[in-house]
PDB file of N, CA and C in Angstrom:
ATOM      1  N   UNK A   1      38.621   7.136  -0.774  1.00  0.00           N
ATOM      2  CA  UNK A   1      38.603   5.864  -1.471  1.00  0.00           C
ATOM      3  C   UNK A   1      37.316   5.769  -2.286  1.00  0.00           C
ATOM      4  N   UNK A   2      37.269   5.435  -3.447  1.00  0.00           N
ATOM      5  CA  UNK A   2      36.557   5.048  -4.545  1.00  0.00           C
ATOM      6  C   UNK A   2      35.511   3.981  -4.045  1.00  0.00           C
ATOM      7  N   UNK A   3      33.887   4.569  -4.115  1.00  0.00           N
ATOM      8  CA  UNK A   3      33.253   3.274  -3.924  1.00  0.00           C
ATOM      9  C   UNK A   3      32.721   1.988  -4.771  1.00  0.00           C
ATOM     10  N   UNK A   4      33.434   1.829  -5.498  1.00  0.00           N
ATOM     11  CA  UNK A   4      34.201   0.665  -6.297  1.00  0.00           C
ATOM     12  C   UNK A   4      35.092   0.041  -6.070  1.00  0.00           C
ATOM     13  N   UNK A   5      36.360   0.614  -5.252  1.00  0.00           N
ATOM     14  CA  UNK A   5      37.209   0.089  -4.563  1.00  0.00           C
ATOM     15  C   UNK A   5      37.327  -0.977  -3.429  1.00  0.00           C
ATOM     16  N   UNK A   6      36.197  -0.064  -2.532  1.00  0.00           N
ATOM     17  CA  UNK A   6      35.837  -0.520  -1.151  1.00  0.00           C
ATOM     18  C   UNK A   6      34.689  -1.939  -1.849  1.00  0.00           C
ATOM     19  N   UNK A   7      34.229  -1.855  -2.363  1.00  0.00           N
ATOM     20  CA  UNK A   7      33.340  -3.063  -3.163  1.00  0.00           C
ATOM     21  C   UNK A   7      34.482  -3.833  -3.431  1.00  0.00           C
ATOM     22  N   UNK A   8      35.310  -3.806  -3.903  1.00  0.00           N
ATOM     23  CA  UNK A   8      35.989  -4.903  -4.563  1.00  0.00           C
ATOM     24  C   UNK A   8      36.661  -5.421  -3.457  1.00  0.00           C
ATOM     25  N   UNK A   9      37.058  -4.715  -2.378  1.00  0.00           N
ATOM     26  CA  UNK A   9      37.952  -4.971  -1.406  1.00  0.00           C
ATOM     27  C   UNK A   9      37.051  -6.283   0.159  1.00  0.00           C
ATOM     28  N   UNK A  10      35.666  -6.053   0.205  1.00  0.00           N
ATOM     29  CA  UNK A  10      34.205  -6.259   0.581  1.00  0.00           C
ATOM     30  C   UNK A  10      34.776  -7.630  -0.328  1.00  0.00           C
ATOM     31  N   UNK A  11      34.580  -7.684  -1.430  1.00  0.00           N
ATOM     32  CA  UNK A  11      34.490  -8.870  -2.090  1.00  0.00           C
ATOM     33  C   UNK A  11      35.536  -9.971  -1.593  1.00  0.00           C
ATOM     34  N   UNK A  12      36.905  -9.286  -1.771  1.00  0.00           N
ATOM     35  CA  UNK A  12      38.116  -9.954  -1.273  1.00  0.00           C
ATOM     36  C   UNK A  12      38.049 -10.476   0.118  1.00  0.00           C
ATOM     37  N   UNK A  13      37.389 -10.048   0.996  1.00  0.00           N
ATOM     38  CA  UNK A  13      37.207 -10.464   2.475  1.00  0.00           C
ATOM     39  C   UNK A  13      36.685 -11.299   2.239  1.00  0.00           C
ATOM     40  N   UNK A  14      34.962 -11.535   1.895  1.00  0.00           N
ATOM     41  CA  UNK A  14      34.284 -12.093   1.951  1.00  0.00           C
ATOM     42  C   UNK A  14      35.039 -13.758   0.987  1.00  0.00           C
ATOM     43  N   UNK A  15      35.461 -13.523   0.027  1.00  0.00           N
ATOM     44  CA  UNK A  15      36.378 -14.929  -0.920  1.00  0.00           C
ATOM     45  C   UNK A  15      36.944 -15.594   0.258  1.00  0.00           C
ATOM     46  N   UNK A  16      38.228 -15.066   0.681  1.00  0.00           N
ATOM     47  CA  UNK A  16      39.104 -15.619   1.633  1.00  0.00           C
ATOM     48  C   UNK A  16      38.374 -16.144   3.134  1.00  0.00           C
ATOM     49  N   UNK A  17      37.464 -15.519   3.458  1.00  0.00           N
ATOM     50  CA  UNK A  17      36.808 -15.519   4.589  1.00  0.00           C
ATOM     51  C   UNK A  17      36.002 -17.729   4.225  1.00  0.00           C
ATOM     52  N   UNK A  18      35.347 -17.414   2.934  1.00  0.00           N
ATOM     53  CA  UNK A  18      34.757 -18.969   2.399  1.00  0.00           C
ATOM     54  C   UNK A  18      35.538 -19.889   2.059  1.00  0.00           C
ATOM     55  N   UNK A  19      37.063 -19.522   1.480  1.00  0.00           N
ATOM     56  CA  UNK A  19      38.001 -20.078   1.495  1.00  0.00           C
ATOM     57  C   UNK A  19      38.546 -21.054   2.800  1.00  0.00           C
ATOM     58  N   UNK A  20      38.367 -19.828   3.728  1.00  0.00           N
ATOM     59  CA  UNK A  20      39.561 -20.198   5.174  1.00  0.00           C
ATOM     60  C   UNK A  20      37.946 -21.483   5.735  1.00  0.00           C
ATOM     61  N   UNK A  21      36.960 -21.070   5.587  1.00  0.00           N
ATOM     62  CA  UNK A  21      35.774 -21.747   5.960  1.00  0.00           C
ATOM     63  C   UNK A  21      35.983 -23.231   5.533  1.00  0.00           C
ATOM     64  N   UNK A  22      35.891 -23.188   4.178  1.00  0.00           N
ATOM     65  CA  UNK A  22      35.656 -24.358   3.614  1.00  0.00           C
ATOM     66  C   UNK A  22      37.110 -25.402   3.743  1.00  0.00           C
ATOM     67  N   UNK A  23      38.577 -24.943   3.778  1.00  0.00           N
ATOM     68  CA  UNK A  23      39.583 -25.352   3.988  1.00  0.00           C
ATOM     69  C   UNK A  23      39.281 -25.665   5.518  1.00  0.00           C
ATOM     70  N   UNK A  24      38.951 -25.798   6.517  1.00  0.00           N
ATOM     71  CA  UNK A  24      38.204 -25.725   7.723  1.00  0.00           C
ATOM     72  C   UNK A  24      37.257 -26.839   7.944  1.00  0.00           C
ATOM     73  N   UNK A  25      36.134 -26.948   7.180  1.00  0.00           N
ATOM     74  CA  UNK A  25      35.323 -28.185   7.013  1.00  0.00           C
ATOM     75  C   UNK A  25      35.948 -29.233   6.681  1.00  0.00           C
ATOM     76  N   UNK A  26      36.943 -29.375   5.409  1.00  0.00           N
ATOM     77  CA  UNK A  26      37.374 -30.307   4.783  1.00  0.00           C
ATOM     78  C   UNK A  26      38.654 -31.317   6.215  1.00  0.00           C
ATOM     79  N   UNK A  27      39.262 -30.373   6.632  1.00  0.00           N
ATOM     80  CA  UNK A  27      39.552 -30.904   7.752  1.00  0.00           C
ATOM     81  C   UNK A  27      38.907 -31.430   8.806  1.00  0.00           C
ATOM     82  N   UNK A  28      38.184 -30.796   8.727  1.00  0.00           N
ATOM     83  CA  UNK A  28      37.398 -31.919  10.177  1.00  0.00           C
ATOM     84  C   UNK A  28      36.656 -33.058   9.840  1.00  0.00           C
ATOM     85  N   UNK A  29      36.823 -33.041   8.522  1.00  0.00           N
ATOM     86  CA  UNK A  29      36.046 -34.059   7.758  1.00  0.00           C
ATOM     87  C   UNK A  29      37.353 -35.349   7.672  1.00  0.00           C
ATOM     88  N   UNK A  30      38.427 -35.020   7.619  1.00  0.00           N
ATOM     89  CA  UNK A  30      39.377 -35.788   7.218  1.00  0.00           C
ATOM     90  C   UNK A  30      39.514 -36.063   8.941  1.00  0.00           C
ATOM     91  N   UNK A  31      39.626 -35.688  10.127  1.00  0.00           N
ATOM     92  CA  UNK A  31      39.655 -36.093  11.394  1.00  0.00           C
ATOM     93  C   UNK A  31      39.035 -37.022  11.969  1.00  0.00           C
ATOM     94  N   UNK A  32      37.753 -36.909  11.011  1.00  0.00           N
ATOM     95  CA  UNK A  32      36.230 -37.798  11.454  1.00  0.00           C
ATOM     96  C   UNK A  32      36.856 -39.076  10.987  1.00  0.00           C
ATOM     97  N   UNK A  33      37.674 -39.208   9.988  1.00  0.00           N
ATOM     98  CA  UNK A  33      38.221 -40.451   9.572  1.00  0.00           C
ATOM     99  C   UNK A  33      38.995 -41.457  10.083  1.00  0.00           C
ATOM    100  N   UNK A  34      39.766 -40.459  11.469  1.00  0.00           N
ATOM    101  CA  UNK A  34      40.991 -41.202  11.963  1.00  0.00           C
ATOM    102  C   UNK A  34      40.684 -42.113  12.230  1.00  0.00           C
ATOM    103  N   UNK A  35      41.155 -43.208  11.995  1.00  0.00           N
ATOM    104  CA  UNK A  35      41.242 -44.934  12.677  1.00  0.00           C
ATOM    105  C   UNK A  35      40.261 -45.223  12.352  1.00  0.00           C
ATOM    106  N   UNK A  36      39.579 -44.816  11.136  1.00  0.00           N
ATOM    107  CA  UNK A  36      38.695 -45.738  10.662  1.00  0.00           C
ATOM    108  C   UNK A  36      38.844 -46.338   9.392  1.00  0.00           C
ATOM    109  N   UNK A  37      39.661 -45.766   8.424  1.00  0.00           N
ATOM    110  CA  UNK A  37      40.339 -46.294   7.457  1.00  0.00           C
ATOM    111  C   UNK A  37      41.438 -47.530   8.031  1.00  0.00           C
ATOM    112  N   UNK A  38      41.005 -48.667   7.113  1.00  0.00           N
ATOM    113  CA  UNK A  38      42.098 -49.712   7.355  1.00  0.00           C
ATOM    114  C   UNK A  38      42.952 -49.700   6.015  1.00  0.00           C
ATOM    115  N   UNK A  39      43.974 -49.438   6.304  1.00  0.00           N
ATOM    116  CA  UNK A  39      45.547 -49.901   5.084  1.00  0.00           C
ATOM    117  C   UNK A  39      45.722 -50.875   4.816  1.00  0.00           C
ATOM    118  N   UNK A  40      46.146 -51.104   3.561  1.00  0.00           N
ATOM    119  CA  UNK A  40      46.144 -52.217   2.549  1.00  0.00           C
ATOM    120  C   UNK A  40      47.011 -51.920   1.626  1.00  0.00           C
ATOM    121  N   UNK A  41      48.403 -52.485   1.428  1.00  0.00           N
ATOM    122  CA  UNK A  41      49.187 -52.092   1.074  1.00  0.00           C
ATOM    123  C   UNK A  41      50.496 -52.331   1.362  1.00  0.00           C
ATOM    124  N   UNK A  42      51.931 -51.889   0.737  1.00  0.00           N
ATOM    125  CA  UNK A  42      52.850 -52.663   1.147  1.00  0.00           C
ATOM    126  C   UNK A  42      53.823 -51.070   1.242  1.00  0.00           C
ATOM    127  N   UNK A  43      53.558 -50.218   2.075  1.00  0.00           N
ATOM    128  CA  UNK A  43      54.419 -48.847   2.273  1.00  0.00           C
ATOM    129  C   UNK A  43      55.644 -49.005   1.829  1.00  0.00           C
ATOM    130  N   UNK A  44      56.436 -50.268   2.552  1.00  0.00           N
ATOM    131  CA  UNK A  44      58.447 -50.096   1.739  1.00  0.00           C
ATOM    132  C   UNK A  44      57.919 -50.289   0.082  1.00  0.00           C
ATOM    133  N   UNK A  45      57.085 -51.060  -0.487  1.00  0.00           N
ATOM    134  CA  UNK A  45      57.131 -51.435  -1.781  1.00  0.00           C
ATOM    135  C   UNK A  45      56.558 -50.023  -2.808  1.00  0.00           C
ATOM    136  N   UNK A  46      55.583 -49.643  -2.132  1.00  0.00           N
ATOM    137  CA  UNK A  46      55.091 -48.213  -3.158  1.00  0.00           C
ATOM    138  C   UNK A  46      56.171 -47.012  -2.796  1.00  0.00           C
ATOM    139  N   UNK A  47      56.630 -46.813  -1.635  1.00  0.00           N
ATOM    140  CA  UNK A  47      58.044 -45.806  -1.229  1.00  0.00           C
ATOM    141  C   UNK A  47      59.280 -46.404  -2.325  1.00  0.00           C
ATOM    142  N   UNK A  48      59.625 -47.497  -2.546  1.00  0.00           N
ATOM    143  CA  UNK A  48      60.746 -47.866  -3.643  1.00  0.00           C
ATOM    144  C   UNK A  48      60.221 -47.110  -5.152  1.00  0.00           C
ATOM    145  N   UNK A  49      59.473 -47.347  -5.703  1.00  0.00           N
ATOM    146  CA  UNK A  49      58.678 -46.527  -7.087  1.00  0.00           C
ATOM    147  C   UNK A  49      58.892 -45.371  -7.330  1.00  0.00           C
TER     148      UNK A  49
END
């Protein structure tokens, strides 16, 4: 294997690896939220639209 290859392939791990990370944070960030957001709003009326 080409060591240019193995570099590019190094690269591809490392993307997906910050990807799966950061998709990861953003969730636990949205968890931290539960039941603390209050709704305001009329659900049957914006579901008809």
């Amino acid at each position: 294997m080409k060591l240019s290859k193995l570099i590019i392939q190094k690269k591809e791990v490392a993307r997906k690896a910050l990807k799966n990370d950061i998709a990861a944070m953003k969730k636990r960030q949205l968890l931290k939220l539960r039941g603390k957001v209050i709704w305001e709003g009329n659900l049957k009326e914006m579901r008809s639209i």
